[in-house]
Structures are given as C-alpha cells and as structure tokens.
C-alpha atoms as a PDB file:
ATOM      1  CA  UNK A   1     -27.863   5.900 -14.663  1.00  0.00           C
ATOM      2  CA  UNK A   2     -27.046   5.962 -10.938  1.00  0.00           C
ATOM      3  CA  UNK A   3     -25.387   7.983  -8.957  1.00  0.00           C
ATOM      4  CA  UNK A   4     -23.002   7.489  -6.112  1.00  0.00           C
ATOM      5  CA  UNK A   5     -22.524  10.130  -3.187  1.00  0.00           C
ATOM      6  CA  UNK A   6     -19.461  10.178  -0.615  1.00  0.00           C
ATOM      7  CA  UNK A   7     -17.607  11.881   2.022  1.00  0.00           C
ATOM      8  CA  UNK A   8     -14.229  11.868   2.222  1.00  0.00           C
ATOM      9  CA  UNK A   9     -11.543  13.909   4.193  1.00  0.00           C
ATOM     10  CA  UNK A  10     -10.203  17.096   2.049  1.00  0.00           C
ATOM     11  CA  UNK A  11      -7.431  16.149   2.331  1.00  0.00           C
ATOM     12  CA  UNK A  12      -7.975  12.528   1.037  1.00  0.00           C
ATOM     13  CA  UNK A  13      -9.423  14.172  -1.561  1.00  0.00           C
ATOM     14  CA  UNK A  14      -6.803  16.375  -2.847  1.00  0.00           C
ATOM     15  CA  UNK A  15      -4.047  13.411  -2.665  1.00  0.00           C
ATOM     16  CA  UNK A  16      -6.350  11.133  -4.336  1.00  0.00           C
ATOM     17  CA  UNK A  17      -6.781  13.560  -7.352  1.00  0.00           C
ATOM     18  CA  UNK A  18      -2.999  14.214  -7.297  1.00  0.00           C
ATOM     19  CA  UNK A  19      -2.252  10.231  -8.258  1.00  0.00           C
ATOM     20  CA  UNK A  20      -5.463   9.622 -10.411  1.00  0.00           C
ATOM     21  CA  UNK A  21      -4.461  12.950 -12.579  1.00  0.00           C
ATOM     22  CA  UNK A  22      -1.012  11.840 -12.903  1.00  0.00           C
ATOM     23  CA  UNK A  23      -2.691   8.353 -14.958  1.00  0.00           C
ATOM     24  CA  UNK A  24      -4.676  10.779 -16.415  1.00  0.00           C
ATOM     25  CA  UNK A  25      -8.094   9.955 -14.833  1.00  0.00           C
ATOM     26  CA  UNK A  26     -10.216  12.258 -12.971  1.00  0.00           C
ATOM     27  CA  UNK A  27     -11.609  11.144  -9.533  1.00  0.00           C
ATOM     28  CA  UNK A  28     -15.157   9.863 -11.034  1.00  0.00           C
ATOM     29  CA  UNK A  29     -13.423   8.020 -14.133  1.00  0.00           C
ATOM     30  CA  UNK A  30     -11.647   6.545 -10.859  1.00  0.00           C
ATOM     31  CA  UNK A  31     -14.383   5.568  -8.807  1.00  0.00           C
ATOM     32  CA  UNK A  32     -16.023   4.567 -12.301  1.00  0.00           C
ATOM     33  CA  UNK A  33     -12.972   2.056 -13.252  1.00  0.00           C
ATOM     34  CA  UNK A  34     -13.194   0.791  -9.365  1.00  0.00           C
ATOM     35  CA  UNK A  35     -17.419  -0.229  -9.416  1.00  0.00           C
ATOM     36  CA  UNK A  36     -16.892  -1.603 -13.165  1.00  0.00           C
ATOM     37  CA  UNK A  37     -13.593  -4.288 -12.816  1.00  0.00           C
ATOM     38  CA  UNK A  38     -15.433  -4.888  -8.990  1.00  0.00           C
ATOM     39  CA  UNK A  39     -18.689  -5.608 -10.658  1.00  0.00           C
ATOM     40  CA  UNK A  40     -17.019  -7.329 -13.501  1.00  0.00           C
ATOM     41  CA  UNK A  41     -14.768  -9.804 -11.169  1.00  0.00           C
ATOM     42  CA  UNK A  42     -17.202 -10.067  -8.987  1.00  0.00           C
ATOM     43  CA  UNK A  43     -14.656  -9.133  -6.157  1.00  0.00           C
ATOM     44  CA  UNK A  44     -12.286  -6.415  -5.114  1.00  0.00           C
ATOM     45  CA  UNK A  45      -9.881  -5.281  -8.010  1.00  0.00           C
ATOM     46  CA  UNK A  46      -7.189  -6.051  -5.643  1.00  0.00           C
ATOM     47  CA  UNK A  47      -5.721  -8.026  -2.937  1.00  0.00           C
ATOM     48  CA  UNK A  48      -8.335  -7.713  -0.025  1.00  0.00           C
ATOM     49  CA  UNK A  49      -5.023  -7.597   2.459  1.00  0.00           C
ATOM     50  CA  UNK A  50      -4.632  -4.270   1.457  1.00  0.00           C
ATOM     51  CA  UNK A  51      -7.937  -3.282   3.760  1.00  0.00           C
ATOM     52  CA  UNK A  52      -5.633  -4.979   6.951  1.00  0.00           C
ATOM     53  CA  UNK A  53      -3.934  -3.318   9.499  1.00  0.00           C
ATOM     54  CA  UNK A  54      -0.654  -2.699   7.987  1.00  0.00           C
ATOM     55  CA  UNK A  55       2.697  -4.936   9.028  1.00  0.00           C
ATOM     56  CA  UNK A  56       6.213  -3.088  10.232  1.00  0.00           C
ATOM     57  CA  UNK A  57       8.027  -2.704   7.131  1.00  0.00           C
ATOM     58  CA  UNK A  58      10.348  -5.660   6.149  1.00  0.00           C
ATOM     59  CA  UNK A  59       8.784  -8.224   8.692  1.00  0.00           C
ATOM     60  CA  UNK A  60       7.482 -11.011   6.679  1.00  0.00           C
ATOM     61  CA  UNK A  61      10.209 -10.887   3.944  1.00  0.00           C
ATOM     62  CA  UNK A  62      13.360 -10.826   7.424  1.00  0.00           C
ATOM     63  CA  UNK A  63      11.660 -11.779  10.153  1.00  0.00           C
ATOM     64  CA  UNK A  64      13.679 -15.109   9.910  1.00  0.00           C
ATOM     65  CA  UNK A  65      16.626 -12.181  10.152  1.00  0.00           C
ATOM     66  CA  UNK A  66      15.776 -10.949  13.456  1.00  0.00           C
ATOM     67  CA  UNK A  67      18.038 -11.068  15.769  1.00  0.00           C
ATOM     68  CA  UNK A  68      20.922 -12.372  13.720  1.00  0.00           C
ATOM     69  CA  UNK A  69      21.908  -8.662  12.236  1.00  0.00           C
ATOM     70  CA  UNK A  70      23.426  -5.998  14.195  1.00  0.00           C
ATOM     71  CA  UNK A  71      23.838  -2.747  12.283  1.00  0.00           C
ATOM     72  CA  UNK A  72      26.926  -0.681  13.209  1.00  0.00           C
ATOM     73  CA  UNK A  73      27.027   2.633  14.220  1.00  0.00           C
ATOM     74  CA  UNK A  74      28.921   3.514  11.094  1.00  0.00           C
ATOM     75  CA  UNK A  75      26.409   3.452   8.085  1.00  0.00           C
ATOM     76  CA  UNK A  76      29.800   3.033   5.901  1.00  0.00           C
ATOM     77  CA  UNK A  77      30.560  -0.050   8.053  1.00  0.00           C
ATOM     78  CA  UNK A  78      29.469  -3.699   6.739  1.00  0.00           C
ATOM     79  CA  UNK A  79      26.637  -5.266   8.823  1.00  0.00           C
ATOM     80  CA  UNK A  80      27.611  -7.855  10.868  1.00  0.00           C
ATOM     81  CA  UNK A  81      25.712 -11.510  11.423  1.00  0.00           C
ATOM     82  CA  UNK A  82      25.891 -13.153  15.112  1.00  0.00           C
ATOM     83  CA  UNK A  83      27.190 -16.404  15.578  1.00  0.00           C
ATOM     84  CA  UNK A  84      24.737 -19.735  15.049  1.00  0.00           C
ATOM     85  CA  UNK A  85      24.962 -21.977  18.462  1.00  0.00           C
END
C-alpha cells in the first residue's frame, strides 16, 4: 500500500481536523475519501472553480443590482431602488 506525505500549515491542520471530526472522519480517512472518489471519477470530487481566486460576495447572483440599490443609513429603514431613465 502507498503512502502519501504532506506539509501543511498548523494551523490548516488543526481547522481541517475540527470539520472532518465533526463528520466523524479523521484527517487520513479524509485524504483517503479525497484520492478514492478522485481516482474513481477520474476528476476532482468537486467543482474545479473552487481552486479560483475567490469573487466579492453577492457579485454574480446582483451584479445586475449594482447601482440601482442605495441602502439607508437606518438598517430599520426599507432599501430604496433609483429611478430607470
């Protein structure tokens, strides 16, 4: 059977653990669920834009919003929409 080394941050490490644990998975059964469904599919077990420099939040679903929204000062307030024309 072979074995697979790597570095990561300590940090990286510890969070990583945190979210595996919480599906009940350790980091190897992890790493060992990522190389088999990669290896099975013959691709990445998920959407490759993932590995992309992140977008601002919100931008493809309202960027056909900007510029037509102003938000009030008062979070209470309703948002208003600017005129068409």
């Amino acid at each position: 059977m072979a074995q697979i080394r790597v570095s990561v941050d300590d940090d990286m490490k510890a969070r990583a653990e945190a979210v595996f644990g919480s599906h009940g998975l350790s980091i190897e059964q992890a790493l060992e669920v990522f190389v088999n469904l990669t290896s099975r599919g013959n691709r990445l077990p998920f959407d490759e834009a993932m590995l992309r420099e992140p977008k601002p939040p919100l931008t493809p679903a309202f960027g056909c919003m900007r510029g037509k929204i102003r938000v009030a000062d008062d979070f209470d307030a309703p948002l208003e929409f600017a005129e068409r024309g």
